[in-house]
Protein backbone atom coordinates (compact mmCIF):
# COMPACT_ATOMS: atom_id res chain seq x y z
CA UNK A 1 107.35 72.28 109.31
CA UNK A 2 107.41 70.17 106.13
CA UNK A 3 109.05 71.67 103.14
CA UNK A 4 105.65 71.92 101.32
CA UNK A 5 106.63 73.33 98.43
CA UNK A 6 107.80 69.79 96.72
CA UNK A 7 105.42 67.12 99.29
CA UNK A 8 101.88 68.11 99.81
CA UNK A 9 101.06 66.14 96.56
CA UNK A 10 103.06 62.96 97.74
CA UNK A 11 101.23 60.77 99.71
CA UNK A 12 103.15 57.92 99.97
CA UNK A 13 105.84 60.07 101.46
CA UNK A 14 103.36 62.44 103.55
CA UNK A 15 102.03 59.16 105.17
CA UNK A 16 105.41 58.08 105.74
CA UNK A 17 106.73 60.37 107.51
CA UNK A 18 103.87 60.85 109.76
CA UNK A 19 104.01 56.68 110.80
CA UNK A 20 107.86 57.64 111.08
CA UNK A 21 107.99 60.83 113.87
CA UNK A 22 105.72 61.42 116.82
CA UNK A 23 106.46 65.33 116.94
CA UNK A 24 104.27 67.76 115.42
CA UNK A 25 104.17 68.03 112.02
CA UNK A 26 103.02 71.03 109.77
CA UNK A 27 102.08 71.79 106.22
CA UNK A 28 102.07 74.96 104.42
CA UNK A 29 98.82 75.10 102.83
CA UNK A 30 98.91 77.54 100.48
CA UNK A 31 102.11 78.51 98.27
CA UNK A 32 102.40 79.02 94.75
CA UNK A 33 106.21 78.40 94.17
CA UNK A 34 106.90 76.26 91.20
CA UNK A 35 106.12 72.20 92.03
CA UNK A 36 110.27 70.78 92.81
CA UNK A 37 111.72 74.42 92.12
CA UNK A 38 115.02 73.89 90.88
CA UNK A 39 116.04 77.25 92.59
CA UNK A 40 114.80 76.95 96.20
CA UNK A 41 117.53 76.27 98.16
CA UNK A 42 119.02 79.53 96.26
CA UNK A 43 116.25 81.30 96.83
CA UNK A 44 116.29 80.65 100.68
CA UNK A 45 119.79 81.63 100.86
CA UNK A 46 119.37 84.85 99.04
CA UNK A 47 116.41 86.19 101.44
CA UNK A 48 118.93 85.63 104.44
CA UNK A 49 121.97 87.16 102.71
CA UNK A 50 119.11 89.97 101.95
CA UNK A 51 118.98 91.24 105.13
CA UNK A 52 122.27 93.13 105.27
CA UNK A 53 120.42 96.78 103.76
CA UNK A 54 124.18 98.08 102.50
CA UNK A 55 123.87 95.21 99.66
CA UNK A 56 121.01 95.91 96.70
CA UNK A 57 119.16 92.92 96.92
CA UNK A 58 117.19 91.96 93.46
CA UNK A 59 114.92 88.86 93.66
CA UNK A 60 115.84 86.98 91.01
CA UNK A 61 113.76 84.12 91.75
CA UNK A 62 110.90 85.78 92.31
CA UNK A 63 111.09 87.47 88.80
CA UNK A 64 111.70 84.30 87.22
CA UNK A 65 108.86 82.44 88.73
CA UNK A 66 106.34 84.68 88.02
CA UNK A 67 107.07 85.39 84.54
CA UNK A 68 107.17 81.33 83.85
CA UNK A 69 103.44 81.44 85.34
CA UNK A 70 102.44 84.25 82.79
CA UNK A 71 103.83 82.38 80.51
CA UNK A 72 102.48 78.78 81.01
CA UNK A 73 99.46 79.56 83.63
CA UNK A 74 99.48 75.53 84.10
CA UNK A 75 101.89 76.21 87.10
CA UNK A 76 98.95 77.73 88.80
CA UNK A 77 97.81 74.09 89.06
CA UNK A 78 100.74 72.33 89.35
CA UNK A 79 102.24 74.29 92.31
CA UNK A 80 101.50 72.05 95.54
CA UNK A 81 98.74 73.98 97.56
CA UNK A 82 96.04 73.23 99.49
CA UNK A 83 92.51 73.66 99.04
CA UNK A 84 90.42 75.22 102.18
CA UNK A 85 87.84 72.12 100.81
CA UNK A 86 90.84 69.66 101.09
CA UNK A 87 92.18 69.84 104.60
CA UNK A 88 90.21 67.01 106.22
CA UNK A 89 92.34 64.60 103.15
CA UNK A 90 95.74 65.68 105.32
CA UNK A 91 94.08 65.85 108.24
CA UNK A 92 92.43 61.80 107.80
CA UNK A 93 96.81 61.46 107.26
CA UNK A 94 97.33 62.82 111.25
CA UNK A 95 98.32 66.66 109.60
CA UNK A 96 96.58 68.91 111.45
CA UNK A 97 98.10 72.26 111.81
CA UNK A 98 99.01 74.46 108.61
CA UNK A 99 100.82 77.18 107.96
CA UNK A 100 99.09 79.82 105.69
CA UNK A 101 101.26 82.65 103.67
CA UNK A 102 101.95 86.06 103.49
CA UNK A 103 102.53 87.97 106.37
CA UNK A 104 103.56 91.02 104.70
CA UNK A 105 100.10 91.24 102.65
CA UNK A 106 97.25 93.71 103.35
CA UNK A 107 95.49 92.45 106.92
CA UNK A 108 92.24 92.41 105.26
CA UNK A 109 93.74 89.80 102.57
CA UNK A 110 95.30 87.85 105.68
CA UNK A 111 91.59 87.75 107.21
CA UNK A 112 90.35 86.59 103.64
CA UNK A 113 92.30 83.18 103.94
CA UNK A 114 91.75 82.80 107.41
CA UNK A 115 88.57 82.59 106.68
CA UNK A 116 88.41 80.56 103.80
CA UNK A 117 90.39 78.07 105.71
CA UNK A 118 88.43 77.70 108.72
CA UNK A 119 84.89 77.50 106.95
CA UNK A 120 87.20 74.95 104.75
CA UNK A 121 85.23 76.11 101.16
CA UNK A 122 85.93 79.13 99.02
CA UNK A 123 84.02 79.67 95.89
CA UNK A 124 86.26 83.11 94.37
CA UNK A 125 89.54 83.61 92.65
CA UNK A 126 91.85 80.90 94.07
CA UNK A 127 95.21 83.40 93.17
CA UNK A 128 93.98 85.56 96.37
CA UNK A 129 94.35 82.81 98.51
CA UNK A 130 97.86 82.55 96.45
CA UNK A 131 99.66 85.67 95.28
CA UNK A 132 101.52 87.67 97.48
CA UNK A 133 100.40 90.94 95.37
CA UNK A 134 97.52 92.27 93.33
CA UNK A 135 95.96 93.57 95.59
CA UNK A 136 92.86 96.42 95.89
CA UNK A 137 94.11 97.44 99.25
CA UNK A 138 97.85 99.21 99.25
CA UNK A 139 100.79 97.01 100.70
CA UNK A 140 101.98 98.64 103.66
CA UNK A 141 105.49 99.49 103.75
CA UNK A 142 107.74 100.87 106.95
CA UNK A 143 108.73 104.99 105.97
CA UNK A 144 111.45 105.27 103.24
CA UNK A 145 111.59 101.10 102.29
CA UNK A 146 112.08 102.03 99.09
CA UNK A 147 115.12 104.64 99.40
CA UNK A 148 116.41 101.88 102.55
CA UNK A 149 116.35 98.50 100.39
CA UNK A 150 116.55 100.03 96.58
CA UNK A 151 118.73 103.47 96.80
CA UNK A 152 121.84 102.21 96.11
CA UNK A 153 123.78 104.79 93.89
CA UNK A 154 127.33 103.30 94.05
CA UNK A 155 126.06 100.62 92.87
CA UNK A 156 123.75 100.49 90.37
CA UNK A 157 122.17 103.59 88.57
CA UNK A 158 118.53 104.34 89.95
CA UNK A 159 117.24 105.14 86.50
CA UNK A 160 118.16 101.67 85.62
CA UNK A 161 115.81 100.08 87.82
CA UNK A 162 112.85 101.69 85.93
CA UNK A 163 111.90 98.14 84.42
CA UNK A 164 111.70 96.60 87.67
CA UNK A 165 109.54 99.77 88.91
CA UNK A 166 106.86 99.57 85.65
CA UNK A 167 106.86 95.26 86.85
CA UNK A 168 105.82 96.62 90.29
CA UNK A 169 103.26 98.75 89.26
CA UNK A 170 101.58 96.46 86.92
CA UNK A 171 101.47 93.64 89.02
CA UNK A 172 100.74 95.52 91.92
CA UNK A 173 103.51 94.17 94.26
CA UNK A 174 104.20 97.65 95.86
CA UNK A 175 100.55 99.15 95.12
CA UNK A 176 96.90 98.01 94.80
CA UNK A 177 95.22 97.21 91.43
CA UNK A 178 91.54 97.51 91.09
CA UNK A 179 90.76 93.98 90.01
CA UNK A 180 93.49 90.83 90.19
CA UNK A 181 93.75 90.09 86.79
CA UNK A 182 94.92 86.24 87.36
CA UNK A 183 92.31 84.06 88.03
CA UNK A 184 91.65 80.65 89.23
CA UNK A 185 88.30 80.08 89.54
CA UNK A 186 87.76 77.36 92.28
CA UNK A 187 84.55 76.10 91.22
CA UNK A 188 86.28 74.60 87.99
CA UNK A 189 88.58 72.85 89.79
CA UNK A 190 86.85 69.22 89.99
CA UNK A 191 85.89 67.99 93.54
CA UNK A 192 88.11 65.30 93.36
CA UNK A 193 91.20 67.02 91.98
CA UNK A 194 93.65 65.28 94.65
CA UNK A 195 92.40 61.70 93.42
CA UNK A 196 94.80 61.51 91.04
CA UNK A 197 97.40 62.72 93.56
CA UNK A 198 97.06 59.21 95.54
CA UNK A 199 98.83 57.03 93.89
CA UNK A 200 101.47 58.98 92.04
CA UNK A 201 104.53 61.01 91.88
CA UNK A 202 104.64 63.34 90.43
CA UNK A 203 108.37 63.81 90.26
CA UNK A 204 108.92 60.65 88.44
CA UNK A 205 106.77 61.50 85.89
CA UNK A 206 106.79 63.46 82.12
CA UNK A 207 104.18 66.67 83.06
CA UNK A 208 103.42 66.74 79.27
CA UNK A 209 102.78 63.09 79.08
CA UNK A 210 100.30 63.14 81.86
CA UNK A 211 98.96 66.22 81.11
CA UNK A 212 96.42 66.51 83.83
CA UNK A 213 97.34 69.95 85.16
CA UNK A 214 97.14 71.22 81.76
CA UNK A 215 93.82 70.23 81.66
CA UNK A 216 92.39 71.85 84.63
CA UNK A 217 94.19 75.13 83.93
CA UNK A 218 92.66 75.25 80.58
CA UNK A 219 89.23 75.42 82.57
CA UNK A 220 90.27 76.67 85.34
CA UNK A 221 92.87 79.79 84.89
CA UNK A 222 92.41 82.68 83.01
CA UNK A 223 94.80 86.08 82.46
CA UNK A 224 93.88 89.22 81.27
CA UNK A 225 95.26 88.95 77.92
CA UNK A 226 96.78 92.98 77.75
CA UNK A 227 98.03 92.49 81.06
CA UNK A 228 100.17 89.43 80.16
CA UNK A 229 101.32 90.90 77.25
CA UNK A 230 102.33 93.56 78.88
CA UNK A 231 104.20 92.40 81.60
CA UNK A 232 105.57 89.91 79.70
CA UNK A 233 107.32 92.47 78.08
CA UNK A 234 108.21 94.09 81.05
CA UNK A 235 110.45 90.73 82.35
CA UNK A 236 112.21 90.73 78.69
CA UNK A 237 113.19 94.41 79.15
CA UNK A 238 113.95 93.12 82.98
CA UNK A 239 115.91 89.93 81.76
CA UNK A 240 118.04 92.37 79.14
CA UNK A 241 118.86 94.69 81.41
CA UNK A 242 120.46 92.51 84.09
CA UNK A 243 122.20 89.73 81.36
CA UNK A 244 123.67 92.38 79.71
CA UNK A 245 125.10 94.27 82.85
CA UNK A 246 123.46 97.27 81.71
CA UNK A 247 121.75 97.10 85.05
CA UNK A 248 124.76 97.76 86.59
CA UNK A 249 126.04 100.63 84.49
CA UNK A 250 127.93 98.11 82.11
């Protein structure tokens, strides 16, 4: 398994490393971390330090990441996933098995991409394919996960956490929402988006100069303007709360 998250835009190094090995190789297809996140490795290491349930566990990253792609929806485009449309590109490369993302979404969602992946087209919203909430179908959750992973009196005051509870609601991470309001409408994406992928890296390169992403987004990616305000807002509150140590009864 490739570490996606920074690669499936690099060709020179995809087709590298498959003339290099003879195992198996395979590609997550469809992610929307931030392209070269600064706070992967972090991020990793918190999710396995998150499974002792005695600790209160707040996702930091997570928070961050999707409040910078409220606030510059460009990272919709930038982030390194795959198209359904472009698999036979990695595939022509000798990648042919890919991962797709989340497991702990609605089954109906998982379906959805499975789907779109195997009939390699999808003409919707491009976040469902994405976003790991926002759902119209509830999230199910094993009996008491919230009082199990977030009921942690001795250390922090429940009534503190009501910022991260209103970010929950509104962006539907614990609970459906009628209608997604991020979208990334596929069929403004241009056929030959990865064409300009071939020959470049991306990493090496001033995203403002180029400005290519920017481009598409401004086509391509659209945000309920109330509901970004809003939540928006929401993060600030968040962001206070937890610099300050208020969070923690501070």
């Amino acid at each position: 398994m490739l570490e996606s998250f920074s690669i499936n835009r690099n060709f020179r190094r995809l087709a590298a490393i498959r003339r290099a090995v003879r195992c198996d190789l395979e590609l997550i297809a469809n992610h929307v971390c931030l392209v070269n996140c600064p706070m992967q490795t972090y991020h990793q290491n918190g999710f396995a330090h998150a499974s002792d349930d005695s600790t209160l566990f707040i996702d930091y990253c997570f928070l961050r990441c999707s409040r910078v792609r409220l606030a510059d929806p460009s990272q919709f485009i930038k982030s390194a996933w795959i198209r359904p449309e472009d698999l036979a590109v990695y595939e022509a490369m000798g990648y042919t098995t890919f991962k797709l993302l989340e497991r702990g979404i609605p089954s109906a969602e998982l379906l959805r991409r499975v789907k779109a992946y195997s009939e390699r087209r999808f003409d919707g919203n491009l976040a469902e394919l994405l976003l790991s909430y926002g759902f119209k179908q509830p999230i199910r959750k094993e009996s008491f996960w919230n009082l199990r992973h977030f009921w942690k009196p001795s250390q922090v005051n429940p009534i503190r956490l009501k910022p991260m509870l209103d970010l929950a609601r509104l962006q539907g991470w614990l609970s459906p929402l009628p209608e997604c309001p991020i979208r990334v409408d596929a069929r403004k994406i241009p056929e030959n988006f990865l064409d300009v992928f071939r020959n470049r890296d991306c990493a090496s390169l001033n995203c403002q100069t180029c400005g290519y992403c920017e481009r598409i987004a401004a086509q391509a990616v659209s945000i309920s303007p109330a509901y970004r305000t809003e939540v928006l807002k929401k993060y600030e509150e968040m962001d206070e709360t937890m610099s300050t140590g208020r969070l923690w009864g501070v």
